[in-house]
PDB file of N, CA and C in Angstrom:
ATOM      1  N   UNK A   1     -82.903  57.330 206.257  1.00  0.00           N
ATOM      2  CA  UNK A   1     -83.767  58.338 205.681  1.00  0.00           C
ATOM      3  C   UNK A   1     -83.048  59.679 205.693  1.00  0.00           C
ATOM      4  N   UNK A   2     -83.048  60.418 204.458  1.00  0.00           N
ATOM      5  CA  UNK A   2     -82.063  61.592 204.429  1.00  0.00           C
ATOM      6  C   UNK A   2     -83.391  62.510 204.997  1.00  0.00           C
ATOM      7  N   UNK A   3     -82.568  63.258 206.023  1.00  0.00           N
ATOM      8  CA  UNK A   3     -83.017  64.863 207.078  1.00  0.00           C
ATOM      9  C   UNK A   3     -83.477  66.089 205.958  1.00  0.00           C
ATOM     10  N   UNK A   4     -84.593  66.256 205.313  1.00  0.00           N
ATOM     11  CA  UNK A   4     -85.223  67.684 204.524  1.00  0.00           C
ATOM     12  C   UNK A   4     -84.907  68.593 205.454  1.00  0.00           C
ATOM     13  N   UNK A   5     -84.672  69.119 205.263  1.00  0.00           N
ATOM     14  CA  UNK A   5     -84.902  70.786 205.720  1.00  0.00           C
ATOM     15  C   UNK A   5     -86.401  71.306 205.112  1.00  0.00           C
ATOM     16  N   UNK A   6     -87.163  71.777 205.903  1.00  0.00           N
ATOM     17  CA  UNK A   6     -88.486  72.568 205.917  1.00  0.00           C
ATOM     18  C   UNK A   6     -88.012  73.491 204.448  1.00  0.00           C
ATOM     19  N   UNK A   7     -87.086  74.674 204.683  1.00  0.00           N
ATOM     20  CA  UNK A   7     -87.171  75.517 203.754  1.00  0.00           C
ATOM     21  C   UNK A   7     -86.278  74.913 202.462  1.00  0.00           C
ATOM     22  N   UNK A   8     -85.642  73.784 202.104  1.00  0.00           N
ATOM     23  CA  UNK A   8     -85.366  73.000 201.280  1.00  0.00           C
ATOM     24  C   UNK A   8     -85.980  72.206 200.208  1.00  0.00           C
ATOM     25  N   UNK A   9     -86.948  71.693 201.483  1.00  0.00           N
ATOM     26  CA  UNK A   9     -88.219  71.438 200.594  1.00  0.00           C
ATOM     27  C   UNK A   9     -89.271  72.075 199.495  1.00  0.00           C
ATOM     28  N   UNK A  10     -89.274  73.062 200.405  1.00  0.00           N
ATOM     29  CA  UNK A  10     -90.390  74.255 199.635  1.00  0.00           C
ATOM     30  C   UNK A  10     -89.577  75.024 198.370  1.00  0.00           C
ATOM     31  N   UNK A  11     -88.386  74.833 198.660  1.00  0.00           N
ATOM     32  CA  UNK A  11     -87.344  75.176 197.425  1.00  0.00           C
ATOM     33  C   UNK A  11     -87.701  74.449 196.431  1.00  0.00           C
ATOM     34  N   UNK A  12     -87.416  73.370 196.722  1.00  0.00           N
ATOM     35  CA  UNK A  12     -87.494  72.244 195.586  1.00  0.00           C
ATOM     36  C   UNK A  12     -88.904  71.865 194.910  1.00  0.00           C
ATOM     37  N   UNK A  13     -89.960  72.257 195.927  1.00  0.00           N
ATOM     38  CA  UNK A  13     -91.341  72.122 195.509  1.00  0.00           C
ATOM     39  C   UNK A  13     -91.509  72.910 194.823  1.00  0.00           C
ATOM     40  N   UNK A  14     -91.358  74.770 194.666  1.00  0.00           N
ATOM     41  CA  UNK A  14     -91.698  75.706 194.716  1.00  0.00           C
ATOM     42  C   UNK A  14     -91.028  75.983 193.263  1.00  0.00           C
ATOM     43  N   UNK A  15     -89.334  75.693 193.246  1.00  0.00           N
ATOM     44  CA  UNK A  15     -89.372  76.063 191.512  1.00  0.00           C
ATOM     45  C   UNK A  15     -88.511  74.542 190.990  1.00  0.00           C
ATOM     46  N   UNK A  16     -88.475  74.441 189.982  1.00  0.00           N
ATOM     47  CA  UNK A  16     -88.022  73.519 189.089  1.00  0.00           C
ATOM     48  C   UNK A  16     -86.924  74.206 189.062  1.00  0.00           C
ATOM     49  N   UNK A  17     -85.725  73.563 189.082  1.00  0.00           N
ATOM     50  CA  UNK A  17     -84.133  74.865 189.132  1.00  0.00           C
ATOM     51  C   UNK A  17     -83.708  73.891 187.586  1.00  0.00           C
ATOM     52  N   UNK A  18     -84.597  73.239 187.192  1.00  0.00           N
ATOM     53  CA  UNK A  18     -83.998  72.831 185.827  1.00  0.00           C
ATOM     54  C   UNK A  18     -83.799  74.014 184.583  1.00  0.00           C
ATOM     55  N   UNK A  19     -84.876  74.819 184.782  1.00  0.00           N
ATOM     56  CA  UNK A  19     -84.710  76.089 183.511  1.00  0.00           C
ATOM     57  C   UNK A  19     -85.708  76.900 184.377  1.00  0.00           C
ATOM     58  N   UNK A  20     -85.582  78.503 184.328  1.00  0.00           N
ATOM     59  CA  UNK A  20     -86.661  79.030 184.484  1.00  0.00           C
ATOM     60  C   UNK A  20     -86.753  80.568 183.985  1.00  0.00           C
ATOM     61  N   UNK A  21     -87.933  80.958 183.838  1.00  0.00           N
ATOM     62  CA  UNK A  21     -87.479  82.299 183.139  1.00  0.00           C
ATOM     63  C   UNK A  21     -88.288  83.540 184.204  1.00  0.00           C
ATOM     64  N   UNK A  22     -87.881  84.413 184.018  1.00  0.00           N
ATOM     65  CA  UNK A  22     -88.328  85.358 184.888  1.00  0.00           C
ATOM     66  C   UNK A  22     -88.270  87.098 184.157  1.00  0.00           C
ATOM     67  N   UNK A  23     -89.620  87.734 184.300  1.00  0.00           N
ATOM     68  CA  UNK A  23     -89.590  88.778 183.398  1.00  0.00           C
ATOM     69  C   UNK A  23     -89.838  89.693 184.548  1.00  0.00           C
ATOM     70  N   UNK A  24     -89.304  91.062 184.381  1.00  0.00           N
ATOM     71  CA  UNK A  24     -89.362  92.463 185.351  1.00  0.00           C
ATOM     72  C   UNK A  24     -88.991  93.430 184.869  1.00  0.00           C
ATOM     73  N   UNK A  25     -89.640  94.359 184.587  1.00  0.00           N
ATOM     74  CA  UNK A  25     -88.954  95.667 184.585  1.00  0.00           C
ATOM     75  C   UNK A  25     -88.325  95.820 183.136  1.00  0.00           C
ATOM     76  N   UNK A  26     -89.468  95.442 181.919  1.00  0.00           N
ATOM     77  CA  UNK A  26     -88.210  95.495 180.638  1.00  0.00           C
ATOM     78  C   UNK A  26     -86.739  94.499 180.441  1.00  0.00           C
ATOM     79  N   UNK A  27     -87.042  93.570 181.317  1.00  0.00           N
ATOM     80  CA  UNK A  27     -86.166  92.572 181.979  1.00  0.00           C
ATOM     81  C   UNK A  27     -86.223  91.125 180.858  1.00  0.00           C
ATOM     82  N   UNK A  28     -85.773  90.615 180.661  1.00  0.00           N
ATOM     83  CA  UNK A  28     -85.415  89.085 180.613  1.00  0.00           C
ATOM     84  C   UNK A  28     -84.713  87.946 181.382  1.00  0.00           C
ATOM     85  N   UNK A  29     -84.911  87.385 182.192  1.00  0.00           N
ATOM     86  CA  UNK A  29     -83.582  86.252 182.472  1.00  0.00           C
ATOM     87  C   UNK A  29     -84.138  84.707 182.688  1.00  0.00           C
ATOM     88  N   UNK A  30     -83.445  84.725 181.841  1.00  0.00           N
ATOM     89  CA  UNK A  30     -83.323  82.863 181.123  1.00  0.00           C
ATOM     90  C   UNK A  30     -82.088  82.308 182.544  1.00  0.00           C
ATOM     91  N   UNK A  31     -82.494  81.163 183.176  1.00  0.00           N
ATOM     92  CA  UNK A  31     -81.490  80.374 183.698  1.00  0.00           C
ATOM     93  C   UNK A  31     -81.419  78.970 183.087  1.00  0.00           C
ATOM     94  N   UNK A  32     -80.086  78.276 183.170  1.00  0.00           N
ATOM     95  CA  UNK A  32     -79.943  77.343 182.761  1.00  0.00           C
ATOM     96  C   UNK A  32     -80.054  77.033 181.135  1.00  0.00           C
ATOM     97  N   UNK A  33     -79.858  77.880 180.012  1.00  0.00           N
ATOM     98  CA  UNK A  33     -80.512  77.984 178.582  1.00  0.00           C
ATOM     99  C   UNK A  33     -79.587  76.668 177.828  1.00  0.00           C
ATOM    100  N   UNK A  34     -79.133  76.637 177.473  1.00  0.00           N
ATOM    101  CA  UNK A  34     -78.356  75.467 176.375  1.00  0.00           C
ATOM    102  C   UNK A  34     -77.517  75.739 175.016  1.00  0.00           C
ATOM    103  N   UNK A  35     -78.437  76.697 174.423  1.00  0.00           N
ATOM    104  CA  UNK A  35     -77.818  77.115 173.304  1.00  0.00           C
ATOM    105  C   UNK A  35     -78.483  78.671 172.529  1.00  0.00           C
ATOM    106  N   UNK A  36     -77.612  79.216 172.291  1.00  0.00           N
ATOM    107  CA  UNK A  36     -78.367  80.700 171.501  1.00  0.00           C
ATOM    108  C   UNK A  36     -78.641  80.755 170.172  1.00  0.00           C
ATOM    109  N   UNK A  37     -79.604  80.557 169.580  1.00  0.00           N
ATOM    110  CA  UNK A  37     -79.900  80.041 168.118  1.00  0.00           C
ATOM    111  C   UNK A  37     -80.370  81.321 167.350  1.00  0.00           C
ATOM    112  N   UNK A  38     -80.602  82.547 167.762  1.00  0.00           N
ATOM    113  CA  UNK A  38     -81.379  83.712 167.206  1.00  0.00           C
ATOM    114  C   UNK A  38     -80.511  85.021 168.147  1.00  0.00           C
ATOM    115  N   UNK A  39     -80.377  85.655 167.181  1.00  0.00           N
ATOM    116  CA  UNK A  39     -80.251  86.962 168.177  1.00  0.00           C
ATOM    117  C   UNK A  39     -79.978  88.161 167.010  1.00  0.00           C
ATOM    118  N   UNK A  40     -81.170  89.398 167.177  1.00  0.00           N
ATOM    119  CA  UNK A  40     -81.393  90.292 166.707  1.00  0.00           C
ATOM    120  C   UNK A  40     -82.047  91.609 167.539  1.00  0.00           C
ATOM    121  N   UNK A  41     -81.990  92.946 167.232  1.00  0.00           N
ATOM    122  CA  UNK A  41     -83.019  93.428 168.188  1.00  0.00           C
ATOM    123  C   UNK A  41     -84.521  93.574 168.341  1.00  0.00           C
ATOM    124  N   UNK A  42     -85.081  92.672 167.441  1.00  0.00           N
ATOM    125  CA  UNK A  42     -86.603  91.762 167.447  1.00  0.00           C
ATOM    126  C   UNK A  42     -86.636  90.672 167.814  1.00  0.00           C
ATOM    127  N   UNK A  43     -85.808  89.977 167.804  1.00  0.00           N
ATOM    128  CA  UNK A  43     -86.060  88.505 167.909  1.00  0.00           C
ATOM    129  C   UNK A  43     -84.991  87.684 168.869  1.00  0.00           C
ATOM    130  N   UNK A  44     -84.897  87.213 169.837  1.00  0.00           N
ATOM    131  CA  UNK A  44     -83.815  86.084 170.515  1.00  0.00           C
ATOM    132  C   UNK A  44     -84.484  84.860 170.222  1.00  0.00           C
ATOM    133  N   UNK A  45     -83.761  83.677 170.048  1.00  0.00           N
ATOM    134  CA  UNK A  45     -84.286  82.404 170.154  1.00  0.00           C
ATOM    135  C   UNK A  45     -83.289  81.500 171.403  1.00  0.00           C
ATOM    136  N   UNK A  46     -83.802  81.019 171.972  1.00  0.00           N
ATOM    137  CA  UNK A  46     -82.782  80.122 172.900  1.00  0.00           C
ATOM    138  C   UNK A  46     -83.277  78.655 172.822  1.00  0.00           C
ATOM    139  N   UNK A  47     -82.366  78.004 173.047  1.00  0.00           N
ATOM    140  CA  UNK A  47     -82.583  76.337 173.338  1.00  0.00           C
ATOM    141  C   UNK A  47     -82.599  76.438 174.602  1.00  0.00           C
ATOM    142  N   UNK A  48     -83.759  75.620 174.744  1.00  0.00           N
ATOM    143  CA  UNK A  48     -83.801  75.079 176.613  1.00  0.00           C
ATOM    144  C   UNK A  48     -83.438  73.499 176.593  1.00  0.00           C
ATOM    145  N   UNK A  49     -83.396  72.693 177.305  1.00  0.00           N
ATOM    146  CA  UNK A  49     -83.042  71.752 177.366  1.00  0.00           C
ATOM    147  C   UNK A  49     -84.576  70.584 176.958  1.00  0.00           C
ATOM    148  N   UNK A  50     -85.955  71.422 177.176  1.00  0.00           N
ATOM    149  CA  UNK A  50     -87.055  70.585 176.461  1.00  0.00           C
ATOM    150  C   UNK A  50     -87.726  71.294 175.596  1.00  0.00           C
ATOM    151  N   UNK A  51     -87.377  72.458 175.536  1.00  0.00           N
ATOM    152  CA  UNK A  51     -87.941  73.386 174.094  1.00  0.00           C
ATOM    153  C   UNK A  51     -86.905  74.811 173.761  1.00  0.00           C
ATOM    154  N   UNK A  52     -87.764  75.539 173.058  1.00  0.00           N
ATOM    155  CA  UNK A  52     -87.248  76.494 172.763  1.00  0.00           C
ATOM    156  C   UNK A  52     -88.062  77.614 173.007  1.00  0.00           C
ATOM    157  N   UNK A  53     -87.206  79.398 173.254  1.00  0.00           N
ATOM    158  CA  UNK A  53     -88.210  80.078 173.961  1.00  0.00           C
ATOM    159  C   UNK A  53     -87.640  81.421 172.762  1.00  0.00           C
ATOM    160  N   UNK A  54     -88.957  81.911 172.421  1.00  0.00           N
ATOM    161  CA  UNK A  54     -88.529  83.229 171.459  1.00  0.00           C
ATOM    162  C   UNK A  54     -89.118  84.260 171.764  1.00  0.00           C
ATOM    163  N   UNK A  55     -88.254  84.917 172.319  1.00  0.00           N
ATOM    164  CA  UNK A  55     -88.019  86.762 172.617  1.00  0.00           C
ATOM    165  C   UNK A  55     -88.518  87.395 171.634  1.00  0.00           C
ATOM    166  N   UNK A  56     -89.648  87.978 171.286  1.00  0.00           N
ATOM    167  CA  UNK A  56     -89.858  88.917 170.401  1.00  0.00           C
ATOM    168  C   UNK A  56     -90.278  90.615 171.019  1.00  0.00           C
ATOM    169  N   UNK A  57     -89.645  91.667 170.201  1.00  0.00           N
ATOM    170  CA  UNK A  57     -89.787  92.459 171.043  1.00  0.00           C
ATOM    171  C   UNK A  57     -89.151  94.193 170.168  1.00  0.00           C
ATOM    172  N   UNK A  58     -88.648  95.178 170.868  1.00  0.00           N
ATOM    173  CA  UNK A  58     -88.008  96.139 170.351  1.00  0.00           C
ATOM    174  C   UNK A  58     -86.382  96.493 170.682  1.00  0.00           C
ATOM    175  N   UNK A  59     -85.664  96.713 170.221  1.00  0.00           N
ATOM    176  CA  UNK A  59     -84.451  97.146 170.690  1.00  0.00           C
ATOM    177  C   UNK A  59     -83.894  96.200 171.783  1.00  0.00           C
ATOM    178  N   UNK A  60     -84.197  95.009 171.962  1.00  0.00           N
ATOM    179  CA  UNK A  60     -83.701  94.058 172.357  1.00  0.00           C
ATOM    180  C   UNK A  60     -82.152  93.499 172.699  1.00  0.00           C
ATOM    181  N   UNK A  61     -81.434  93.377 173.865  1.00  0.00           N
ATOM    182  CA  UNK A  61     -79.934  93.897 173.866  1.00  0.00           C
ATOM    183  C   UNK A  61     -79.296  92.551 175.162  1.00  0.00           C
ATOM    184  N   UNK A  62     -78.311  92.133 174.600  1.00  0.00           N
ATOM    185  CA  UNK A  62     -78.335  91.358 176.076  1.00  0.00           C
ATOM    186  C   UNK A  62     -77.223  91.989 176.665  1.00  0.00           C
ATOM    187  N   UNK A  63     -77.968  92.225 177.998  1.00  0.00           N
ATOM    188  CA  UNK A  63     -77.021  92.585 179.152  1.00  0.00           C
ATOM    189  C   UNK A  63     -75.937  91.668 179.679  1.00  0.00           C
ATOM    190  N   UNK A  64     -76.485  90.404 179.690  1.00  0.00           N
ATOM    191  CA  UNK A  64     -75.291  90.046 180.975  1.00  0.00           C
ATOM    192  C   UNK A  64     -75.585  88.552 180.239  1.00  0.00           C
ATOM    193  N   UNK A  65     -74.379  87.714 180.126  1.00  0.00           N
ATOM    194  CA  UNK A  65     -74.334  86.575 179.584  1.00  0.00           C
ATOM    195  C   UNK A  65     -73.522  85.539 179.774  1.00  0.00           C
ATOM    196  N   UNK A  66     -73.588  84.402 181.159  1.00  0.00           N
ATOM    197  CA  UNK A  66     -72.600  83.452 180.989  1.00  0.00           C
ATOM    198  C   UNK A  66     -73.010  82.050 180.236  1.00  0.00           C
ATOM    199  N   UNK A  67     -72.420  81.271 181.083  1.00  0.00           N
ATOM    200  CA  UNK A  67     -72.803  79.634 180.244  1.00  0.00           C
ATOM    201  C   UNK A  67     -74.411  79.316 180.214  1.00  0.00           C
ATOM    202  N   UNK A  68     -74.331  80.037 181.766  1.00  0.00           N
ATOM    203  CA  UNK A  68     -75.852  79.154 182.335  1.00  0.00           C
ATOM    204  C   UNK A  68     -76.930  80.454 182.011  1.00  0.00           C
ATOM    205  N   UNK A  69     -76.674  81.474 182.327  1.00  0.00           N
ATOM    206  CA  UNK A  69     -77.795  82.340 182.214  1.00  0.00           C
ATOM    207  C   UNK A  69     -77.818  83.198 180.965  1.00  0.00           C
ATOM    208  N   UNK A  70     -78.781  84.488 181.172  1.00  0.00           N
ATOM    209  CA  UNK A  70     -79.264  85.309 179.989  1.00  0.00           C
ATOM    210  C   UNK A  70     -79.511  86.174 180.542  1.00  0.00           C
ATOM    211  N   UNK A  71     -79.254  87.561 180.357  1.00  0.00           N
ATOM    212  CA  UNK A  71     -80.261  88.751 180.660  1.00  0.00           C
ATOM    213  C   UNK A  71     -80.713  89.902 179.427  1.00  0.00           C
ATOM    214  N   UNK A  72     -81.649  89.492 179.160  1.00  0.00           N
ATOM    215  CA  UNK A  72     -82.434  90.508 177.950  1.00  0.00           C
ATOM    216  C   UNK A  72     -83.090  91.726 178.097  1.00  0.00           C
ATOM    217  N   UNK A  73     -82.471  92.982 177.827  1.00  0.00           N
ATOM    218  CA  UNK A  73     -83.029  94.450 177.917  1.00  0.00           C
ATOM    219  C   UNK A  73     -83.727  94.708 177.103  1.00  0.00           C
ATOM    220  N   UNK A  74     -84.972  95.186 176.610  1.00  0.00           N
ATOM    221  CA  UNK A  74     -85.523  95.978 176.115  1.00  0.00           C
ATOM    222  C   UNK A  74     -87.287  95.917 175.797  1.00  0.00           C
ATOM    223  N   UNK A  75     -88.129  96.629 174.982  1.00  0.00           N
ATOM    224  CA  UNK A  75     -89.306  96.202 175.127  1.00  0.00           C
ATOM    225  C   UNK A  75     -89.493  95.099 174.921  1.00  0.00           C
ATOM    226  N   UNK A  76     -90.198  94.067 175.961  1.00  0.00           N
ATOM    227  CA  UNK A  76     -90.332  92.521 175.382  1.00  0.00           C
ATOM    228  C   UNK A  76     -92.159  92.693 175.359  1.00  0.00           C
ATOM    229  N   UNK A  77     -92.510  91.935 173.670  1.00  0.00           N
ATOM    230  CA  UNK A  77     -93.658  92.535 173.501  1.00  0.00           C
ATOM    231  C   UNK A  77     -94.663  90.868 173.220  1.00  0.00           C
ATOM    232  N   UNK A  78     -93.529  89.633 173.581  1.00  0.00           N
ATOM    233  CA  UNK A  78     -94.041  88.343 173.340  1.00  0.00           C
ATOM    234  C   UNK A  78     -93.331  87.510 173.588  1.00  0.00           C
ATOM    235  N   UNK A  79     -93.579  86.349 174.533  1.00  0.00           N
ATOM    236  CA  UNK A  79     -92.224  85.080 174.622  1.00  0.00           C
ATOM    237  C   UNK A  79     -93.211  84.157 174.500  1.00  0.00           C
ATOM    238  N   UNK A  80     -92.540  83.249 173.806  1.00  0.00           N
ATOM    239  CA  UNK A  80     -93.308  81.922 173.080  1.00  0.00           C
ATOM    240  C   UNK A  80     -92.238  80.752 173.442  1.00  0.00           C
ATOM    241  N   UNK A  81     -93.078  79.679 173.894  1.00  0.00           N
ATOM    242  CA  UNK A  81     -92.382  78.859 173.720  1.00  0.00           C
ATOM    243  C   UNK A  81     -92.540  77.407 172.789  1.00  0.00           C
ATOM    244  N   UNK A  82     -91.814  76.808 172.359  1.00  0.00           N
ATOM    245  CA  UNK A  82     -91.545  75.795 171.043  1.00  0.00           C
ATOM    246  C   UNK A  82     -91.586  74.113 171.483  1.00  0.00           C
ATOM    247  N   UNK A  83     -92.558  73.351 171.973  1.00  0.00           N
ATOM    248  CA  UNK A  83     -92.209  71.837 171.819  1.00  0.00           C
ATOM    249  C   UNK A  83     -91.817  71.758 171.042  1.00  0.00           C
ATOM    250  N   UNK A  84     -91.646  71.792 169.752  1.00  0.00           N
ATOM    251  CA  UNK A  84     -91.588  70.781 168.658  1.00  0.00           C
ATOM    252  C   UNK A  84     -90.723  70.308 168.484  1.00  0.00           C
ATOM    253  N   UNK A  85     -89.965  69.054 167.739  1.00  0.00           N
ATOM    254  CA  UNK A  85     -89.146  68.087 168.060  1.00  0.00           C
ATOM    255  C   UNK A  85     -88.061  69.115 166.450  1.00  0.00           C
ATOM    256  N   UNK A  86     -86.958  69.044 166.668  1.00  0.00           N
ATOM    257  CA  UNK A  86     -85.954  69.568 165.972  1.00  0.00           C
ATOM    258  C   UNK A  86     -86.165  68.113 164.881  1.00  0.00           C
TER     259      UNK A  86
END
């Protein structure tokens, strides 16, 4: 039987580390995204790995950008997200 760790657990309970998004402060950040399909200063579109998520907003700017993450500056005034099958 593999040994949990107490605060391991509650990690793993607590967020899904498959994708997650997190808004603050005029903030955006996408983890884990897949692909960048949109990008304007109204509109971002991203691929997630089970949908798609669209940034709508003002002056919209990305700060900081590697493989896995996203960080989106500016008024965000709507995020939607997309089941629908491509």
């Amino acid at each position: 039987m593999k040994n949990l760790h107490f605060r391991d657990y509650f990690k793993n309970y607590l967020y899904d580390l498959e994708d997650f998004i997190t808004i603050y402060e005029n903030n955006l950040h996408v983890f884990n995204y897949q692909k960048l399909l949109k990008l304007n200063e109204e509109e971002i579109i991203l691929k997630l790995k089970k949908n798609k998520v669209i940034i709508k907003g003002q002056n919209l700017k990305i700060k900081q950008m590697t493989k896995q993450e996203f960080l989106i500056k500016g008024k965000i005034l709507k995020v939607e997200f997309n089941y629908e099958e491509e």
